[in-house]
N, C-alpha and C. Protein backbone atom coordinates (compact mmCIF):
# COMPACT_ATOMS: atom_id res chain seq x y z
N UNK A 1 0.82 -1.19 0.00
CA UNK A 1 0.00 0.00 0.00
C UNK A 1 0.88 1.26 0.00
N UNK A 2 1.66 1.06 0.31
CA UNK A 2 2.98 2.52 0.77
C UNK A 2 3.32 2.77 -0.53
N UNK A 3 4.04 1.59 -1.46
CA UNK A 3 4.14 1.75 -2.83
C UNK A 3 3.55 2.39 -3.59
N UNK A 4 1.99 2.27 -3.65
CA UNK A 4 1.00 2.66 -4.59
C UNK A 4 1.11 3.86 -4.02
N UNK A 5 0.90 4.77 -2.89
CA UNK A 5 0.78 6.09 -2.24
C UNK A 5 2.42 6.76 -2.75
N UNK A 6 3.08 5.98 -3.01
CA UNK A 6 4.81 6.44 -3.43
C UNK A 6 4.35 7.01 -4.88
N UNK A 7 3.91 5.87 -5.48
CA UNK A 7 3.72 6.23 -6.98
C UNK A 7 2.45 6.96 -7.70
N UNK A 8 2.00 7.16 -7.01
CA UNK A 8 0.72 8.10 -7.23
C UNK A 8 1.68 9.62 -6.77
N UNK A 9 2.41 10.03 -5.80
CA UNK A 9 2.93 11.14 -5.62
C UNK A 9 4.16 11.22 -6.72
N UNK A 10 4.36 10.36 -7.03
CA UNK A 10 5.74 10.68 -7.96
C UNK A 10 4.63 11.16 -9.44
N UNK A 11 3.33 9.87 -9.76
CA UNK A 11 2.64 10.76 -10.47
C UNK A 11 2.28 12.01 -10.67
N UNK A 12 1.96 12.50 -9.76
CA UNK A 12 1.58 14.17 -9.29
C UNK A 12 2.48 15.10 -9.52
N UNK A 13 3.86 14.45 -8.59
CA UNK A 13 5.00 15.86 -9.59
C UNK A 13 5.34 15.67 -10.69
N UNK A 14 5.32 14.34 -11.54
CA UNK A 14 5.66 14.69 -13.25
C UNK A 14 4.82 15.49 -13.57
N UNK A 15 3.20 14.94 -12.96
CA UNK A 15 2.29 15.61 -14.35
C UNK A 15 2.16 17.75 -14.10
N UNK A 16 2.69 17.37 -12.41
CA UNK A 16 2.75 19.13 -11.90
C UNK A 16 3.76 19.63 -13.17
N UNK A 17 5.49 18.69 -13.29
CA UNK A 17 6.40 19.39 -14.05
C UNK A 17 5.40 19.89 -15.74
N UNK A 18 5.32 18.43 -16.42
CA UNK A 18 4.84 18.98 -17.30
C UNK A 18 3.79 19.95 -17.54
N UNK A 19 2.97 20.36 -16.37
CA UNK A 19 1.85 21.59 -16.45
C UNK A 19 3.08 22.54 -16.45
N UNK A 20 4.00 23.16 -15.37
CA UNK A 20 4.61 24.07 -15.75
C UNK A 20 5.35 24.12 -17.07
N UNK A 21 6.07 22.91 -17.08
CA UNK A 21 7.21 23.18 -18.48
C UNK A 21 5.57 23.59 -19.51
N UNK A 22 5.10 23.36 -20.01
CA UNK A 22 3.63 23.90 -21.13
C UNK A 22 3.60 25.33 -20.77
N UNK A 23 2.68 25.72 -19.24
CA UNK A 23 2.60 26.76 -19.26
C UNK A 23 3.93 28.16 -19.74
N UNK A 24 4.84 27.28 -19.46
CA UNK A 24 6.26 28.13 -19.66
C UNK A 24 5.97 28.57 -21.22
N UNK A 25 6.12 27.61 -21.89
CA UNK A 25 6.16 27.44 -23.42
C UNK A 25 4.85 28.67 -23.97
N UNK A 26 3.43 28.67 -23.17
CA UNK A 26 2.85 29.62 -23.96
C UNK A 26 3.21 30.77 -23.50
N UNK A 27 3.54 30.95 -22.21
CA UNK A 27 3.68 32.05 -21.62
C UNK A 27 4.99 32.70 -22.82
N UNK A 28 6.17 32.22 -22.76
CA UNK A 28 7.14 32.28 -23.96
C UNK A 28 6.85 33.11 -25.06
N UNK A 29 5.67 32.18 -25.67
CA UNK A 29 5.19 32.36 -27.16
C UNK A 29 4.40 33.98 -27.25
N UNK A 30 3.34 33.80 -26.24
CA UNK A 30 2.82 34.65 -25.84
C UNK A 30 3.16 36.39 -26.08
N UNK A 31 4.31 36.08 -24.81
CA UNK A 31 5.44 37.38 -24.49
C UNK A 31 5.73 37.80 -25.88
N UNK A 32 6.44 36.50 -27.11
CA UNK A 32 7.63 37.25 -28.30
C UNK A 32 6.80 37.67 -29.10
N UNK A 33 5.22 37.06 -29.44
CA UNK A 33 4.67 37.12 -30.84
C UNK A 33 3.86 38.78 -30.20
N UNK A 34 3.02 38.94 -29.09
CA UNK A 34 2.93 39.93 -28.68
C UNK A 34 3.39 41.02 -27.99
N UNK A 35 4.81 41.13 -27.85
CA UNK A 35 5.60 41.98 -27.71
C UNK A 35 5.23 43.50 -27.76
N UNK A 36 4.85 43.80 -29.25
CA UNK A 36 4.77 44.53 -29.45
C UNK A 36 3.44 45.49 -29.27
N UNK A 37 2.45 44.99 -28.71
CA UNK A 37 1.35 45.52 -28.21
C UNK A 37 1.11 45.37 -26.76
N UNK A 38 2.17 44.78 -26.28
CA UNK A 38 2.23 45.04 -24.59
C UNK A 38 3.38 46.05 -24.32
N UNK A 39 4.21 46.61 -24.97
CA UNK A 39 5.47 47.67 -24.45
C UNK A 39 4.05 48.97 -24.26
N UNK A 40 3.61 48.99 -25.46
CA UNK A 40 2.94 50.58 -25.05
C UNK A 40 1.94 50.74 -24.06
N UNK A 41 1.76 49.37 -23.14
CA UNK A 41 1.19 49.80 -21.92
C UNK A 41 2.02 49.46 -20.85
N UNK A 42 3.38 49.30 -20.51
CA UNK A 42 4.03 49.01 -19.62
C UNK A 42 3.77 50.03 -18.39
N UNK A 43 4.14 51.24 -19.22
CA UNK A 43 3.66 52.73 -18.20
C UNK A 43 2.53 52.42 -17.14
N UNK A 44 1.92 52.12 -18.16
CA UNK A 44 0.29 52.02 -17.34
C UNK A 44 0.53 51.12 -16.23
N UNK A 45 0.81 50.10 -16.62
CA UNK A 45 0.67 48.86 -15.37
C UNK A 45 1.20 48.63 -14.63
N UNK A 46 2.79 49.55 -14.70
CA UNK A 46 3.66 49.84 -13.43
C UNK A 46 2.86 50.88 -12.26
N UNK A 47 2.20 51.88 -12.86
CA UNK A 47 1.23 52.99 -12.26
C UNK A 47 0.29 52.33 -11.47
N UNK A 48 -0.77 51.12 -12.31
CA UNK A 48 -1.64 50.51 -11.55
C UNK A 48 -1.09 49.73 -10.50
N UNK A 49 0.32 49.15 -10.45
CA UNK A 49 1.01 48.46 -9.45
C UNK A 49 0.77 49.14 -8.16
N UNK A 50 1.31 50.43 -8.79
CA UNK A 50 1.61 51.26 -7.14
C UNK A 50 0.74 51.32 -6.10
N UNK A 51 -0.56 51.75 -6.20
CA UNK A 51 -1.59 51.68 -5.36
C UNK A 51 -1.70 50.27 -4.73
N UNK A 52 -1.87 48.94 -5.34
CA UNK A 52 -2.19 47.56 -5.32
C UNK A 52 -0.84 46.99 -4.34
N UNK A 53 0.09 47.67 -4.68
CA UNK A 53 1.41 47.26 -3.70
C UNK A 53 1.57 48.06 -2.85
N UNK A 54 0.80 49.63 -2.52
CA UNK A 54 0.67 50.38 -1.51
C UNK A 54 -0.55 49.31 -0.50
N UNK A 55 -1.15 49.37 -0.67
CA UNK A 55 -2.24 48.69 0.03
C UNK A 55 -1.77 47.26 0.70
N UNK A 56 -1.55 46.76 0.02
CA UNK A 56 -0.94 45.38 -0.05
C UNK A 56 0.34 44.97 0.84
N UNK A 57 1.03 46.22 0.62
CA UNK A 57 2.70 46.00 1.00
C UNK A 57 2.55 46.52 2.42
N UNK A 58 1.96 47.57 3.04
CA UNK A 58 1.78 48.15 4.16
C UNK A 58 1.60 47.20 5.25
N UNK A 59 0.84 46.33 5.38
CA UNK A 59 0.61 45.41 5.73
C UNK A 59 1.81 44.75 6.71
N UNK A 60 2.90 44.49 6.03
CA UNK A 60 3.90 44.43 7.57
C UNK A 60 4.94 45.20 7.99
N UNK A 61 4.53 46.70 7.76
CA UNK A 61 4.91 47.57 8.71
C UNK A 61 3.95 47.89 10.27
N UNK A 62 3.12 47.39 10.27
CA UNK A 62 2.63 47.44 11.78
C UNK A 62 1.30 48.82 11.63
N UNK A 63 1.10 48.92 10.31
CA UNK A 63 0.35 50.68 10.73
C UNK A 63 -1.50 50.34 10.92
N UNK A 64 -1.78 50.81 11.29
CA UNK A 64 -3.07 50.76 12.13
C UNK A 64 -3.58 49.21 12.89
N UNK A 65 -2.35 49.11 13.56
CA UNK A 65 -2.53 48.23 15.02
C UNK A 65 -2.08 48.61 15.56
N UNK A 66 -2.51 48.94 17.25
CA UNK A 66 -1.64 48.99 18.25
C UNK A 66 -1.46 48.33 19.10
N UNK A 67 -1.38 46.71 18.73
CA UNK A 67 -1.68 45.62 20.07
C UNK A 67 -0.45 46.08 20.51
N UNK A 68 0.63 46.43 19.96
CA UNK A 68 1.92 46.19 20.44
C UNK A 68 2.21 47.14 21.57
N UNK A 69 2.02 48.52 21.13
CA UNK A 69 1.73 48.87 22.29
C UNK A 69 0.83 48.80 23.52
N UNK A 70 -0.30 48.42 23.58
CA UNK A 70 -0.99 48.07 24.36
C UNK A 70 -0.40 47.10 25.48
N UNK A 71 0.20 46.21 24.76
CA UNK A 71 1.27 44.96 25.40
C UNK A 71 2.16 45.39 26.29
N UNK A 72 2.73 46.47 25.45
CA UNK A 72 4.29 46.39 26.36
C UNK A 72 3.63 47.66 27.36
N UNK A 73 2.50 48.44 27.32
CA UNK A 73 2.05 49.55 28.06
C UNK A 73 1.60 48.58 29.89
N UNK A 74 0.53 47.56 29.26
CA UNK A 74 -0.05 46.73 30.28
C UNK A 74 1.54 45.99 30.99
N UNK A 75 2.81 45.77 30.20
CA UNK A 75 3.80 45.04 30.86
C UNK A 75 4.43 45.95 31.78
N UNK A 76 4.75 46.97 31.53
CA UNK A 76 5.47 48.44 31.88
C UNK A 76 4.74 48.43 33.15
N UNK A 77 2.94 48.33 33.45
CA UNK A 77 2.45 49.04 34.46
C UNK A 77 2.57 47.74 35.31
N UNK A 78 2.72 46.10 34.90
CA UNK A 78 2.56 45.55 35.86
C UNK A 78 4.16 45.18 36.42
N UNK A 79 5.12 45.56 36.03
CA UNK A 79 6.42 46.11 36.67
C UNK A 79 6.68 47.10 37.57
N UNK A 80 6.06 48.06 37.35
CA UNK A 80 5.91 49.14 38.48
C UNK A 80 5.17 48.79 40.06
């Protein structure tokens, strides 16, 4: 039984490789044959990035939580 559960997972990552190696290939094709009608919006979609990675990226700088202080405030007073 261990066998069959061995070879069913070894199934799974070939058929995972060959989904990527394919997807690679159109993605590839994709990129060279349309090239030239994706440069003239590069501008654009670096712009739309910014907001989407503002929002997104903020996230582990700590800004609108304050457990942390709360924590070390409640530790501070039960030291005193």
């Amino acid at each position: 039984m261990n066998t069959q559960h061995h070879s069913q997972n070894t199934q799974h990552k070939k058929s995972n490789l060959v989904m990527w190696v394919f997807l690679a290939f159109i993605a590839y094709f994709l990129i060279t044959e349309h090239w030239a009608h994706i440069v003239p919006y590069l501008p654009w979609f670096i712009l739309l990035l910014c907001p989407l990675l503002h929002v997104f990226m903020h996230g582990g700088h700590g800004h609108g939580s304050n457990q942390d202080s709360h924590t070390n405030h409640s530790h501070h007073n039960k030291e005193e």
